[in-house]
PDB file of N, CA and C in Angstrom:
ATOM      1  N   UNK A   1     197.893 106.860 149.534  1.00  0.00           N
ATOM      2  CA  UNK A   1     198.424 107.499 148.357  1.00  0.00           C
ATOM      3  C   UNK A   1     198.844 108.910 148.751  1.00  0.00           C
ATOM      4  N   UNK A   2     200.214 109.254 148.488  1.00  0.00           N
ATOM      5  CA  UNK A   2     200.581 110.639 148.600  1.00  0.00           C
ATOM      6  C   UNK A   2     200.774 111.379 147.349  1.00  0.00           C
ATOM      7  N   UNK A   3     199.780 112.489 147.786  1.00  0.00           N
ATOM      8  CA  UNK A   3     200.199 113.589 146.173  1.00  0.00           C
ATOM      9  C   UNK A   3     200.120 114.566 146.921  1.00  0.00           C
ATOM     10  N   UNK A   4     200.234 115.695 145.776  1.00  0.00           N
ATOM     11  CA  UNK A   4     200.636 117.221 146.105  1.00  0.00           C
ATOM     12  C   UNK A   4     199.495 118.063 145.292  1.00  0.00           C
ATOM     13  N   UNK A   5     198.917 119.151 145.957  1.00  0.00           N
ATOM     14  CA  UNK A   5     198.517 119.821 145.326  1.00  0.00           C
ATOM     15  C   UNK A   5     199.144 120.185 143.703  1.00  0.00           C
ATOM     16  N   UNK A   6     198.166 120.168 142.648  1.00  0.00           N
ATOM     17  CA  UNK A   6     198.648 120.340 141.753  1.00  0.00           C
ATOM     18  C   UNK A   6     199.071 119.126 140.396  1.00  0.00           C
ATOM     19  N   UNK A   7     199.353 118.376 141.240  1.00  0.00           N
ATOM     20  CA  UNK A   7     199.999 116.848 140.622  1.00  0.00           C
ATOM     21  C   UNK A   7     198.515 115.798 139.942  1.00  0.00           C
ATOM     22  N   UNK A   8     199.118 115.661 138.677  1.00  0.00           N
ATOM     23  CA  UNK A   8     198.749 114.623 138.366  1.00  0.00           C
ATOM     24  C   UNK A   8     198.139 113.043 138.831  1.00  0.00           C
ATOM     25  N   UNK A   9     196.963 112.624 138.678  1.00  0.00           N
ATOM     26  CA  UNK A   9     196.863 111.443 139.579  1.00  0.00           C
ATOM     27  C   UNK A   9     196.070 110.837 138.183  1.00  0.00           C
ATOM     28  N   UNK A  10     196.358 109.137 138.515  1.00  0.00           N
ATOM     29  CA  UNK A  10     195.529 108.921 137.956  1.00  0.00           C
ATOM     30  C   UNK A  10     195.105 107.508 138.841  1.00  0.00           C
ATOM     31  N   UNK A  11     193.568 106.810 138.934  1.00  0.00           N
ATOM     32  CA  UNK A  11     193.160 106.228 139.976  1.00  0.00           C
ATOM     33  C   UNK A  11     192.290 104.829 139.242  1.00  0.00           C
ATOM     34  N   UNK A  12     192.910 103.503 139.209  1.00  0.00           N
ATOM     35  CA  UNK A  12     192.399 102.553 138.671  1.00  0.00           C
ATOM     36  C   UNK A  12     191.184 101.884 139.865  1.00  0.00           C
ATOM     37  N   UNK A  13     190.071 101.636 139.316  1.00  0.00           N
ATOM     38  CA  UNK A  13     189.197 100.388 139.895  1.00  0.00           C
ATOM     39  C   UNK A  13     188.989  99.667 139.532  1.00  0.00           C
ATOM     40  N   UNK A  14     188.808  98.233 139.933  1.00  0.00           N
ATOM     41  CA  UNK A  14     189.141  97.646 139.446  1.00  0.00           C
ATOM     42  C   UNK A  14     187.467  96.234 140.295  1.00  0.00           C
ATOM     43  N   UNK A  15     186.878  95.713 139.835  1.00  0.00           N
ATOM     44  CA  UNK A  15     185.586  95.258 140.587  1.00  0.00           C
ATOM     45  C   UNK A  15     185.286  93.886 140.100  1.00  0.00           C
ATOM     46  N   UNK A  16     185.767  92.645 141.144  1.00  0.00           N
ATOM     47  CA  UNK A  16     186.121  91.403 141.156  1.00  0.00           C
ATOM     48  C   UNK A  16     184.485  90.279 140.818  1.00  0.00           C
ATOM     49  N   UNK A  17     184.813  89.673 141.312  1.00  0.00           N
ATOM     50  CA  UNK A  17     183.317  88.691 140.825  1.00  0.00           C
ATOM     51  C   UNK A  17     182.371  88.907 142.284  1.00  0.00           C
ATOM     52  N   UNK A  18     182.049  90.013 142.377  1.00  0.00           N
ATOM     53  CA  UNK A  18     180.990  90.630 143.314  1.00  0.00           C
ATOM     54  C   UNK A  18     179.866  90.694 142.826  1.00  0.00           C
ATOM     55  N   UNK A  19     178.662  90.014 143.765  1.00  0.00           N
ATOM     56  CA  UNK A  19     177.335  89.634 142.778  1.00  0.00           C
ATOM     57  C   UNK A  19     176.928  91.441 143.025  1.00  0.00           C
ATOM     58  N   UNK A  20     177.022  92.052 143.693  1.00  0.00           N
ATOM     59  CA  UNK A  20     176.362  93.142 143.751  1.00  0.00           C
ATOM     60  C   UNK A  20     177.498  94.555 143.093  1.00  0.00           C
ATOM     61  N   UNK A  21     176.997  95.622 142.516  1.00  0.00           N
ATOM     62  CA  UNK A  21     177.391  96.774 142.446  1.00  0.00           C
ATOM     63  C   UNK A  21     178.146  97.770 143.257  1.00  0.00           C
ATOM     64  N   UNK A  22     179.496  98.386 142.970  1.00  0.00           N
ATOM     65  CA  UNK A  22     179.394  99.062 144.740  1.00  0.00           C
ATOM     66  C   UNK A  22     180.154 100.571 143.657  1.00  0.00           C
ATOM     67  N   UNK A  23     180.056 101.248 144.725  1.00  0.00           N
ATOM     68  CA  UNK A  23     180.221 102.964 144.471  1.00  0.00           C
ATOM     69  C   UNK A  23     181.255 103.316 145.056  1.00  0.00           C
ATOM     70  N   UNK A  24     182.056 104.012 143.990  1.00  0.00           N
ATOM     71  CA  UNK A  24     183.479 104.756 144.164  1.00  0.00           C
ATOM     72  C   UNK A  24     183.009 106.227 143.948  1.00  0.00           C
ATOM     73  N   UNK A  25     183.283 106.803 145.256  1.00  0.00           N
ATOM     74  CA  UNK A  25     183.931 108.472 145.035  1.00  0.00           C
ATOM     75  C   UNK A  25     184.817 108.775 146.114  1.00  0.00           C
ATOM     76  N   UNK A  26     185.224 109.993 145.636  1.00  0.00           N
ATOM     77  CA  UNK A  26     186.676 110.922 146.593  1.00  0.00           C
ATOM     78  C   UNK A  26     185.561 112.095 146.459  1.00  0.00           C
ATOM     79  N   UNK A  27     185.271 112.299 147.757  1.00  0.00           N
ATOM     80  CA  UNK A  27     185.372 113.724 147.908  1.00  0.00           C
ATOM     81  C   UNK A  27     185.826 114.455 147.799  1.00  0.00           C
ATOM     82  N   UNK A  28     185.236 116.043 147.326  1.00  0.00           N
ATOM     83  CA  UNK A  28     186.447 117.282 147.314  1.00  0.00           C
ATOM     84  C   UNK A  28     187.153 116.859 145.851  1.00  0.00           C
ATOM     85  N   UNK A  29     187.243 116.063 144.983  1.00  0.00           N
ATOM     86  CA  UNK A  29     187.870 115.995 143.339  1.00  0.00           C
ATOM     87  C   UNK A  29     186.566 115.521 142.885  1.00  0.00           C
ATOM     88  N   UNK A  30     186.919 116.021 141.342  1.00  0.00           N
ATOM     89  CA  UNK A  30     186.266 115.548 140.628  1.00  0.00           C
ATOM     90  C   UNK A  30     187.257 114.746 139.202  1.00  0.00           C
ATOM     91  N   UNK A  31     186.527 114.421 138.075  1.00  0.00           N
ATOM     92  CA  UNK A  31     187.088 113.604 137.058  1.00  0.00           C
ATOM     93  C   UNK A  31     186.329 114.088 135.837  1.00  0.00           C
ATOM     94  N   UNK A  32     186.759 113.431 134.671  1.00  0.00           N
ATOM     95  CA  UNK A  32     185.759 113.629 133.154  1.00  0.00           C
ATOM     96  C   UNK A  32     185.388 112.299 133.093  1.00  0.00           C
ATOM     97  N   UNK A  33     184.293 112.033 132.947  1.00  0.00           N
ATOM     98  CA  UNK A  33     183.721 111.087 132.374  1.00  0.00           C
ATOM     99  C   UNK A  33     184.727 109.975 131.703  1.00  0.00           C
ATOM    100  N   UNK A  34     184.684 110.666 130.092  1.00  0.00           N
ATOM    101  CA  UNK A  34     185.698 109.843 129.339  1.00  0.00           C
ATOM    102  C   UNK A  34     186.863 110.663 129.941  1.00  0.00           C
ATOM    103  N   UNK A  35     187.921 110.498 129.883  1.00  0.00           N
ATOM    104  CA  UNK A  35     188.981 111.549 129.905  1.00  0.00           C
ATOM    105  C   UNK A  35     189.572 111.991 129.252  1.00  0.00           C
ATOM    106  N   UNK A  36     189.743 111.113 127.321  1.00  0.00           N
ATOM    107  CA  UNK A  36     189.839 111.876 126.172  1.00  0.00           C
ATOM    108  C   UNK A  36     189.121 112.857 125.715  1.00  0.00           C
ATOM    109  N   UNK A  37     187.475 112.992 126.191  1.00  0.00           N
ATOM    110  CA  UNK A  37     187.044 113.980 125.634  1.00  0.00           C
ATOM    111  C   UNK A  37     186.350 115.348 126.832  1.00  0.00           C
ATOM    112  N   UNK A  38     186.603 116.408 126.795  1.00  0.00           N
ATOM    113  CA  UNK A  38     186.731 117.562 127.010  1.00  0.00           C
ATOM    114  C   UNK A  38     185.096 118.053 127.245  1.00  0.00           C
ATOM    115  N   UNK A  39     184.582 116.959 126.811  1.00  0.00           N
ATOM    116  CA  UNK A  39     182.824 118.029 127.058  1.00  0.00           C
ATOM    117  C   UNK A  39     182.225 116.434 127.567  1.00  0.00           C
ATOM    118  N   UNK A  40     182.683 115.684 128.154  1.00  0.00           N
ATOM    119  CA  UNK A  40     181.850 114.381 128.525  1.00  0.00           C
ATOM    120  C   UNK A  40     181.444 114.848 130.030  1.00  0.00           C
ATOM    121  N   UNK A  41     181.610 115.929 130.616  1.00  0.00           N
ATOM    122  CA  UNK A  41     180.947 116.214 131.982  1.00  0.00           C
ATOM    123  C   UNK A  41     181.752 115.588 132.903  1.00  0.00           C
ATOM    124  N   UNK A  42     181.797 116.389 134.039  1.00  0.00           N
ATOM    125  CA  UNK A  42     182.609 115.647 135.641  1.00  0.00           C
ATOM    126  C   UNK A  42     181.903 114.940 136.242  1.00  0.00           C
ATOM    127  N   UNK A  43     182.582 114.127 136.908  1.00  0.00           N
ATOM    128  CA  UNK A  43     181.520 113.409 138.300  1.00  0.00           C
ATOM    129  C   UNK A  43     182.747 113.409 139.023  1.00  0.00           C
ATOM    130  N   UNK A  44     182.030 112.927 140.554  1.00  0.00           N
ATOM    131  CA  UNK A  44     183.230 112.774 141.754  1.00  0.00           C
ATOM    132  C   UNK A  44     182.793 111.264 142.186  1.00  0.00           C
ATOM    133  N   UNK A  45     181.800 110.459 141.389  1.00  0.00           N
ATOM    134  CA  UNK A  45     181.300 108.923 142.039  1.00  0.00           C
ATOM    135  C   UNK A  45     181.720 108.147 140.966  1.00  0.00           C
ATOM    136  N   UNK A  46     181.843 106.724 140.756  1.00  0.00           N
ATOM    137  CA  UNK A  46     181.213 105.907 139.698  1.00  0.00           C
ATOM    138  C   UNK A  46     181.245 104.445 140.283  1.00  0.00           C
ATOM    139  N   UNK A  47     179.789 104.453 139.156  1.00  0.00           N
ATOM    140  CA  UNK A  47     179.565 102.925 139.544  1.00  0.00           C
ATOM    141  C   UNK A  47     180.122 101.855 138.823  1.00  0.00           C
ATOM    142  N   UNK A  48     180.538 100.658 139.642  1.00  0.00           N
ATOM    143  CA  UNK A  48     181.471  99.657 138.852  1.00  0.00           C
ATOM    144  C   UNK A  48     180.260  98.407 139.311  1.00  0.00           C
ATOM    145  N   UNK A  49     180.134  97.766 138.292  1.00  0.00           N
ATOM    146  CA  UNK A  49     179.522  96.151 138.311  1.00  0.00           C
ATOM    147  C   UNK A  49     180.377  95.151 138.776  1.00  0.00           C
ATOM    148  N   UNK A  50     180.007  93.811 138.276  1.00  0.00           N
ATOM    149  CA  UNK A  50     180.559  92.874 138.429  1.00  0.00           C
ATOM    150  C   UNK A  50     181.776  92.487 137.160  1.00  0.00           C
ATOM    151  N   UNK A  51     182.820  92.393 137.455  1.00  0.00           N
ATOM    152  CA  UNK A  51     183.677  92.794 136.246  1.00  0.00           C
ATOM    153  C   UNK A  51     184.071  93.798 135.171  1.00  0.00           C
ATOM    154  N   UNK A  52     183.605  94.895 136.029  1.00  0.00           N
ATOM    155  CA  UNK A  52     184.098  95.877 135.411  1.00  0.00           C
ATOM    156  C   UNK A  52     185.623  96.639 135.919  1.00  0.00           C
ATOM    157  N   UNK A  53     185.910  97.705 135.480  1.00  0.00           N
ATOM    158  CA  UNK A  53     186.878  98.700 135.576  1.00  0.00           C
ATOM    159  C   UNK A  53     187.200 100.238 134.997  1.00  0.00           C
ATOM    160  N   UNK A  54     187.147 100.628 135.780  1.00  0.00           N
ATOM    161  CA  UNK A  54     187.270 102.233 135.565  1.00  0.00           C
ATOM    162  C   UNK A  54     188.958 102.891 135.418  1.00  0.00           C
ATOM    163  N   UNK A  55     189.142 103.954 135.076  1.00  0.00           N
ATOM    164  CA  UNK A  55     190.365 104.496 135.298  1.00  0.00           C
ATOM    165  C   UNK A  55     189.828 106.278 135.161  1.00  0.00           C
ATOM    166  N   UNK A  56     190.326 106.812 136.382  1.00  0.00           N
ATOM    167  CA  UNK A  56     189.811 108.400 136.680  1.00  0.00           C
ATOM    168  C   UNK A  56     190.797 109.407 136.723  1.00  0.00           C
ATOM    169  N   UNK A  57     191.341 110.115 135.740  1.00  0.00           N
ATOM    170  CA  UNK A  57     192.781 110.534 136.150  1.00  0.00           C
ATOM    171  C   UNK A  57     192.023 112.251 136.346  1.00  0.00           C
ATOM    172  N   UNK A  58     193.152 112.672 137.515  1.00  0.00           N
ATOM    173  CA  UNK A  58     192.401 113.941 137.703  1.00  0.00           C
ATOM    174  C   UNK A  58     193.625 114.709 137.821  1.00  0.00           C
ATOM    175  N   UNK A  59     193.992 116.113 138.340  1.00  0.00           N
ATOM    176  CA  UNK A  59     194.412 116.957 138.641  1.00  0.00           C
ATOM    177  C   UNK A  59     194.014 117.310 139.878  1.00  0.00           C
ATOM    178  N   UNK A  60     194.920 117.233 141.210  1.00  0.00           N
ATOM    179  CA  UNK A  60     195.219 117.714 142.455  1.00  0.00           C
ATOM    180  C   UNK A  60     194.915 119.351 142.683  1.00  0.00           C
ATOM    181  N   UNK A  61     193.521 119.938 142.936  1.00  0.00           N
ATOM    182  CA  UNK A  61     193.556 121.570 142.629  1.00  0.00           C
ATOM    183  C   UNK A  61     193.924 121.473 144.133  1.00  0.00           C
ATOM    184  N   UNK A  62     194.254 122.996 144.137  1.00  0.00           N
ATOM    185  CA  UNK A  62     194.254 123.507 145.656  1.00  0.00           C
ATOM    186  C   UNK A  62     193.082 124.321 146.746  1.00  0.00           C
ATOM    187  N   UNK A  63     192.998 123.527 147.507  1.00  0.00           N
ATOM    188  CA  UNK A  63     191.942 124.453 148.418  1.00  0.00           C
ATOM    189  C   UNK A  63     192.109 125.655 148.891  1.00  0.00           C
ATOM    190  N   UNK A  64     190.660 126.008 148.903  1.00  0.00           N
ATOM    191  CA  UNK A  64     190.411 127.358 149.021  1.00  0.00           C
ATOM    192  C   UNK A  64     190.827 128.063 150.092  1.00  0.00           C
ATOM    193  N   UNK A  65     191.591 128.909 150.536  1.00  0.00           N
ATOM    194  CA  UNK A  65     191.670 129.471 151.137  1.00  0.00           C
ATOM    195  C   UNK A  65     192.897 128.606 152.114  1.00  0.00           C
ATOM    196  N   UNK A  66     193.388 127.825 152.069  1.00  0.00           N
ATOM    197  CA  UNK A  66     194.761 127.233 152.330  1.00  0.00           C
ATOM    198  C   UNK A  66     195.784 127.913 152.390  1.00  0.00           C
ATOM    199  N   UNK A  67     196.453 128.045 153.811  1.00  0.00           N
ATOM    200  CA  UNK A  67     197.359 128.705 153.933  1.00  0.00           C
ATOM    201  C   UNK A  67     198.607 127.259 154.493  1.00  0.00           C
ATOM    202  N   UNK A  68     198.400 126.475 154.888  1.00  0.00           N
ATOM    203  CA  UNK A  68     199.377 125.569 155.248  1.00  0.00           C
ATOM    204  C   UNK A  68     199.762 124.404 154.473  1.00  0.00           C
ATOM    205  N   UNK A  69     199.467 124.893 153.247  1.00  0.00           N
ATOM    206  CA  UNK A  69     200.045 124.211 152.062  1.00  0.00           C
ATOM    207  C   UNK A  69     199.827 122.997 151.991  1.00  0.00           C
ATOM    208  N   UNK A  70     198.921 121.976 153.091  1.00  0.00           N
ATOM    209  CA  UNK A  70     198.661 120.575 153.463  1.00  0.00           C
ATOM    210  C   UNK A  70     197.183 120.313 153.036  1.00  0.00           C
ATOM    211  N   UNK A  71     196.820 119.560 152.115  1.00  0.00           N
ATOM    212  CA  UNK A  71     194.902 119.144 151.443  1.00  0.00           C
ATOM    213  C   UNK A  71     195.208 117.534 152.338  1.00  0.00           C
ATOM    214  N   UNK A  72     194.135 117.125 152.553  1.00  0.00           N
ATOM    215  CA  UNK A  72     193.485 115.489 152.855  1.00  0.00           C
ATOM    216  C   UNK A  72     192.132 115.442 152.592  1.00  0.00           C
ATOM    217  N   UNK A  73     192.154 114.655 151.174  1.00  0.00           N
ATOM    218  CA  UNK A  73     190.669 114.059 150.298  1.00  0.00           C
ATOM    219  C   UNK A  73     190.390 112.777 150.602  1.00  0.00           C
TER     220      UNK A  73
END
């Protein structure tokens, strides 16, 4: 996936008929919980079951102290 600092993302999971649980995160971003609401708290992990699905839309910030205009999360 290519983005740009700054840019909009948004990131579907999607978790098939797997008898076990497995764990999604991106390092370095985070997300809202719900993403309609504004005080549901960030995380950068989530856990998906067996038939479930998530959707994490975030905002691309820029790193600190970046001078070569290039991030890899």
């Amino acid at each position: 996936m290519r983005a740009y600092e700054g840019d909009k993302v948004q990131v579907r999971v999607l978790v098939g008929a797997h008898e076990e649980g497995h764990q999604f995160s991106m390092h370095g971003l985070k997300w809202l919980a719900e993403p309609g609401v504004l005080t549901s708290g960030y995380r950068n992990s989530q856990f998906a079951g067996i038939s479930e699905h998530f959707e994490m839309e975030l905002k691309l910030p820029p790193l600190p102290g970046n001078t070569t205009k290039h991030a890899d999360y």
